[in-house]
PDB file of N, CA and C in Angstrom:
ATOM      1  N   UNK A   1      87.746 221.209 174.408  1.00  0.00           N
ATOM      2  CA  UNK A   1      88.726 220.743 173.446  1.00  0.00           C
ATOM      3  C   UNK A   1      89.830 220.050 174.227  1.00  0.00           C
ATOM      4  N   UNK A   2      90.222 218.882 173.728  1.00  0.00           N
ATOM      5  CA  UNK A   2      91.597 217.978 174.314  1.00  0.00           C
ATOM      6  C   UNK A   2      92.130 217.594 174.092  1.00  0.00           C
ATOM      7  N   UNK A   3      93.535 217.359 173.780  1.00  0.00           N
ATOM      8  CA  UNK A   3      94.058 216.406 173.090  1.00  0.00           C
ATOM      9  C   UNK A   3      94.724 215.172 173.424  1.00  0.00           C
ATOM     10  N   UNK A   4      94.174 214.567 174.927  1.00  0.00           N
ATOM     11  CA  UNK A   4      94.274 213.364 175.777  1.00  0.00           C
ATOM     12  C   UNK A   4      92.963 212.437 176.175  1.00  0.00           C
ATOM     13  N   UNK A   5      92.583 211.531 174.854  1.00  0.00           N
ATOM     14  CA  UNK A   5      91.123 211.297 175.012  1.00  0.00           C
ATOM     15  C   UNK A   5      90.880 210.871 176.785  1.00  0.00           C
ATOM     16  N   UNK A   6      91.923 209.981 177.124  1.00  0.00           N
ATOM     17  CA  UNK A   6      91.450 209.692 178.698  1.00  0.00           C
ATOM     18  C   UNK A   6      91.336 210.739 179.819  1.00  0.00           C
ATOM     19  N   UNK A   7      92.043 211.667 179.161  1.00  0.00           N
ATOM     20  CA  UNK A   7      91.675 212.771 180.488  1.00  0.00           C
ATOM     21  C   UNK A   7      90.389 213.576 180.380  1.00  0.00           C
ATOM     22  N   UNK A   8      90.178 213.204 178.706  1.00  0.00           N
ATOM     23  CA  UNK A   8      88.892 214.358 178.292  1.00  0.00           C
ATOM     24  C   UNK A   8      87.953 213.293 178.889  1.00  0.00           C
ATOM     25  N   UNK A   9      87.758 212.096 178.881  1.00  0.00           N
ATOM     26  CA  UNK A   9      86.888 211.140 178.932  1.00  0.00           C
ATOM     27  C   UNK A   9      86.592 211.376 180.903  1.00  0.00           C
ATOM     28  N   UNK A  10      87.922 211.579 181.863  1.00  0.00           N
ATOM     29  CA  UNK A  10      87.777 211.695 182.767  1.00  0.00           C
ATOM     30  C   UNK A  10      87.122 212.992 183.194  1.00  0.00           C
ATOM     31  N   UNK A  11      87.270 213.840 182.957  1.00  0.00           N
ATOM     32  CA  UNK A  11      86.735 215.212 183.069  1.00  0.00           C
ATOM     33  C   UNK A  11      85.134 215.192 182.993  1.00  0.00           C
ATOM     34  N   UNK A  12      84.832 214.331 181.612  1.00  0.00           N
ATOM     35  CA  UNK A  12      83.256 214.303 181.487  1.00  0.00           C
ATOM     36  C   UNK A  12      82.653 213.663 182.376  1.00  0.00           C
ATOM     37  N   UNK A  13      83.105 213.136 182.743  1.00  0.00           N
ATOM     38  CA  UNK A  13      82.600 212.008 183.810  1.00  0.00           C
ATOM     39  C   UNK A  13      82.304 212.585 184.728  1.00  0.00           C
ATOM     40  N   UNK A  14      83.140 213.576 185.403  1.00  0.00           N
ATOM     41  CA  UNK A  14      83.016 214.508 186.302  1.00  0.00           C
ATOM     42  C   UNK A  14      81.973 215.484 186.499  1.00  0.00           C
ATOM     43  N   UNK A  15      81.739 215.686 185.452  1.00  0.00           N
ATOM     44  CA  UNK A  15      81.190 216.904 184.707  1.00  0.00           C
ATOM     45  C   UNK A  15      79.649 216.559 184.119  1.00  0.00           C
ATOM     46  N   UNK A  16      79.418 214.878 184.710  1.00  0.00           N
ATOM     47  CA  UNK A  16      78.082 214.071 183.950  1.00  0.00           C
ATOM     48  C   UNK A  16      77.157 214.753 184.816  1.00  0.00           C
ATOM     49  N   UNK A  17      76.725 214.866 185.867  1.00  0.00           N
ATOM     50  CA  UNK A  17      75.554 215.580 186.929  1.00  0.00           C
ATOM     51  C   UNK A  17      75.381 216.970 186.396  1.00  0.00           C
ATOM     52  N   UNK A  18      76.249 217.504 185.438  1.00  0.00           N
ATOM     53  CA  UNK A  18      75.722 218.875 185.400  1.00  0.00           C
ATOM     54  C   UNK A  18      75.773 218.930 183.804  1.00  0.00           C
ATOM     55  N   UNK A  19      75.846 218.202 183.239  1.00  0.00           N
ATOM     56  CA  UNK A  19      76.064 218.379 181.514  1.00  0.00           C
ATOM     57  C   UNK A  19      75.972 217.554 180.654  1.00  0.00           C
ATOM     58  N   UNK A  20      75.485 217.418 179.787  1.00  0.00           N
ATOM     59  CA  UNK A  20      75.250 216.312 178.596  1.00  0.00           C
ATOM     60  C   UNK A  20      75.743 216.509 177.647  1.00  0.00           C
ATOM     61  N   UNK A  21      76.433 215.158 177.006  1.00  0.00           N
ATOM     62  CA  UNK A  21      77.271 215.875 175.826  1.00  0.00           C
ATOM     63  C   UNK A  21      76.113 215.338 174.788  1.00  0.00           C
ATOM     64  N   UNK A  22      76.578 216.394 173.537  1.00  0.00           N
ATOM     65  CA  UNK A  22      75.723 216.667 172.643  1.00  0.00           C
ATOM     66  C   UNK A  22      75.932 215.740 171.561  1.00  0.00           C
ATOM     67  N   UNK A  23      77.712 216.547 171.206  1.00  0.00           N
ATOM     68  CA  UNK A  23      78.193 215.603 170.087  1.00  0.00           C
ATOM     69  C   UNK A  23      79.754 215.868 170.354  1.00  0.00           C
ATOM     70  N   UNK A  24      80.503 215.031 169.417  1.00  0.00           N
ATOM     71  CA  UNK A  24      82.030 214.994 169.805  1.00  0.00           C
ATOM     72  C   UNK A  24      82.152 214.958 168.450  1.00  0.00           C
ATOM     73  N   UNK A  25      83.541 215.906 167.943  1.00  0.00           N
ATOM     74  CA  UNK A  25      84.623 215.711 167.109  1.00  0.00           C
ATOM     75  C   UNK A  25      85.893 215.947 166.644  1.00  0.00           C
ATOM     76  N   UNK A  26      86.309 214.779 166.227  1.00  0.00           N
ATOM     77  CA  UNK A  26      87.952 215.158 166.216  1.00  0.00           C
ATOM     78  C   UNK A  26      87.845 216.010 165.193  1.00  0.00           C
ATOM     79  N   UNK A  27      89.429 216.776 165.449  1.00  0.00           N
ATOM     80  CA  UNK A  27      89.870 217.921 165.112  1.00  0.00           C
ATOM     81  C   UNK A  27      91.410 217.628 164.195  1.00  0.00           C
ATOM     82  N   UNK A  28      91.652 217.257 163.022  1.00  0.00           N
ATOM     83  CA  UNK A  28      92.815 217.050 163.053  1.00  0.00           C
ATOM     84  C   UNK A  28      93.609 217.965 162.520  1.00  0.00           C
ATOM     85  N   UNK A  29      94.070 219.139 163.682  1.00  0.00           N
ATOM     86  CA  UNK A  29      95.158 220.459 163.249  1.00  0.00           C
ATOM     87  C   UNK A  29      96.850 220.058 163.075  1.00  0.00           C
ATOM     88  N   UNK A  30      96.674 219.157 163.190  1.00  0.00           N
ATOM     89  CA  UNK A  30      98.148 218.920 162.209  1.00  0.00           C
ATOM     90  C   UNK A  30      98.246 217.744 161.278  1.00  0.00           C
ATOM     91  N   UNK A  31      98.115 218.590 160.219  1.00  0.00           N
ATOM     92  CA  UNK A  31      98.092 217.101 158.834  1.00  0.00           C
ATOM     93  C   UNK A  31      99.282 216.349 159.181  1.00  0.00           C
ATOM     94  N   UNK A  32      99.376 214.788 158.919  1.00  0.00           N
ATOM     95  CA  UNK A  32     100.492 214.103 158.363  1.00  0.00           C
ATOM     96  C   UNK A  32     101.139 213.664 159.621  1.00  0.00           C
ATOM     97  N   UNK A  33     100.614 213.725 160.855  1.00  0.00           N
ATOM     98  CA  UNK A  33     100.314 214.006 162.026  1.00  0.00           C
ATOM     99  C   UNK A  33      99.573 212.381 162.823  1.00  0.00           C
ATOM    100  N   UNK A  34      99.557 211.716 163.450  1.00  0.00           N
ATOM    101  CA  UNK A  34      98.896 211.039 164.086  1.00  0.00           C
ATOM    102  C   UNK A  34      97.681 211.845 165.442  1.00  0.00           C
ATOM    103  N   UNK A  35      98.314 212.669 165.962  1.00  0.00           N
ATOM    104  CA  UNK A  35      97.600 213.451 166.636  1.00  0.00           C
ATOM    105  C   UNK A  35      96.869 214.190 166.295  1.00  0.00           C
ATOM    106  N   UNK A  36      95.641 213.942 167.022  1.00  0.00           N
ATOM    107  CA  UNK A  36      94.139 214.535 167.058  1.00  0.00           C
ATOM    108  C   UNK A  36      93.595 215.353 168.361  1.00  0.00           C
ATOM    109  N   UNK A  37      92.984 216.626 167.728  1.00  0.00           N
ATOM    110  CA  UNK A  37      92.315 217.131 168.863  1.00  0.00           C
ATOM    111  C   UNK A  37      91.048 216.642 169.009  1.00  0.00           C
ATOM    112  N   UNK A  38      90.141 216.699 170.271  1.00  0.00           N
ATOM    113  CA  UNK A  38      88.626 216.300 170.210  1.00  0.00           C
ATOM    114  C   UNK A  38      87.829 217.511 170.720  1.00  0.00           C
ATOM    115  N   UNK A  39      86.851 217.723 170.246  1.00  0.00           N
ATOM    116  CA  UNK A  39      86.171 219.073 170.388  1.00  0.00           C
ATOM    117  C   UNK A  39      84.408 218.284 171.037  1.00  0.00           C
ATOM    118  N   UNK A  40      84.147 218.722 172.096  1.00  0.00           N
ATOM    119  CA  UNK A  40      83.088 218.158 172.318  1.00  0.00           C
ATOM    120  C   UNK A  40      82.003 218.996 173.150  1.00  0.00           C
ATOM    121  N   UNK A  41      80.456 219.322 172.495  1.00  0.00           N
ATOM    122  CA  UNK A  41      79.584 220.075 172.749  1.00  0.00           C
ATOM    123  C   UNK A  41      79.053 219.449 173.771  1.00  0.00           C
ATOM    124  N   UNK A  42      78.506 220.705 174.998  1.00  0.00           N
ATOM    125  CA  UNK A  42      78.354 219.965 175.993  1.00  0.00           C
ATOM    126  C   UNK A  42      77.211 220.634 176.119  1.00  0.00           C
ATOM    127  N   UNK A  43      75.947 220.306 176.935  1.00  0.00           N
ATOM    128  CA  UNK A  43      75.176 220.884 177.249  1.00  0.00           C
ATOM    129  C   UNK A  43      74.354 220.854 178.902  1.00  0.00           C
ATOM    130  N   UNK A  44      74.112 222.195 178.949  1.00  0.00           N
ATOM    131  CA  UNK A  44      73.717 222.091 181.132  1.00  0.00           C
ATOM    132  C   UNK A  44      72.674 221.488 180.829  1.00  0.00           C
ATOM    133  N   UNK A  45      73.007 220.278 182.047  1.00  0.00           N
ATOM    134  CA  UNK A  45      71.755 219.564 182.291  1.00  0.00           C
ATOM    135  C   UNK A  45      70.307 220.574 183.095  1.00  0.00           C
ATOM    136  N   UNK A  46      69.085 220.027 182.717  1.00  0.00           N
ATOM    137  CA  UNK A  46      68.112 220.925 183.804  1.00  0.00           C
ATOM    138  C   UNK A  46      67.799 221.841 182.570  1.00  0.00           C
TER     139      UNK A  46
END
């Protein structure tokens, strides 16, 4: 879960040799709000 898509985006990247993402979705916990969380299923590669 993140709520800085470029850092979440950097992390995965990191994280690509050992994990596949599944699916991604935003989260939006504060109505009325521009800000979004992103929730994203990851899965071990292998």
């Amino acid at each position: 879960i993140s709520c800085n898509p470029e850092s979440q985006f950097r992390d995965l990247e990191q994280m690509d040799d050992a994990y596949e993402v599944i699916a991604a979705q935003p989260v939006d916990c504060y109505p009325h709000n521009a800000h979004l969380e992103q929730a994203v299923l990851l899965q071990r590669r292998g």
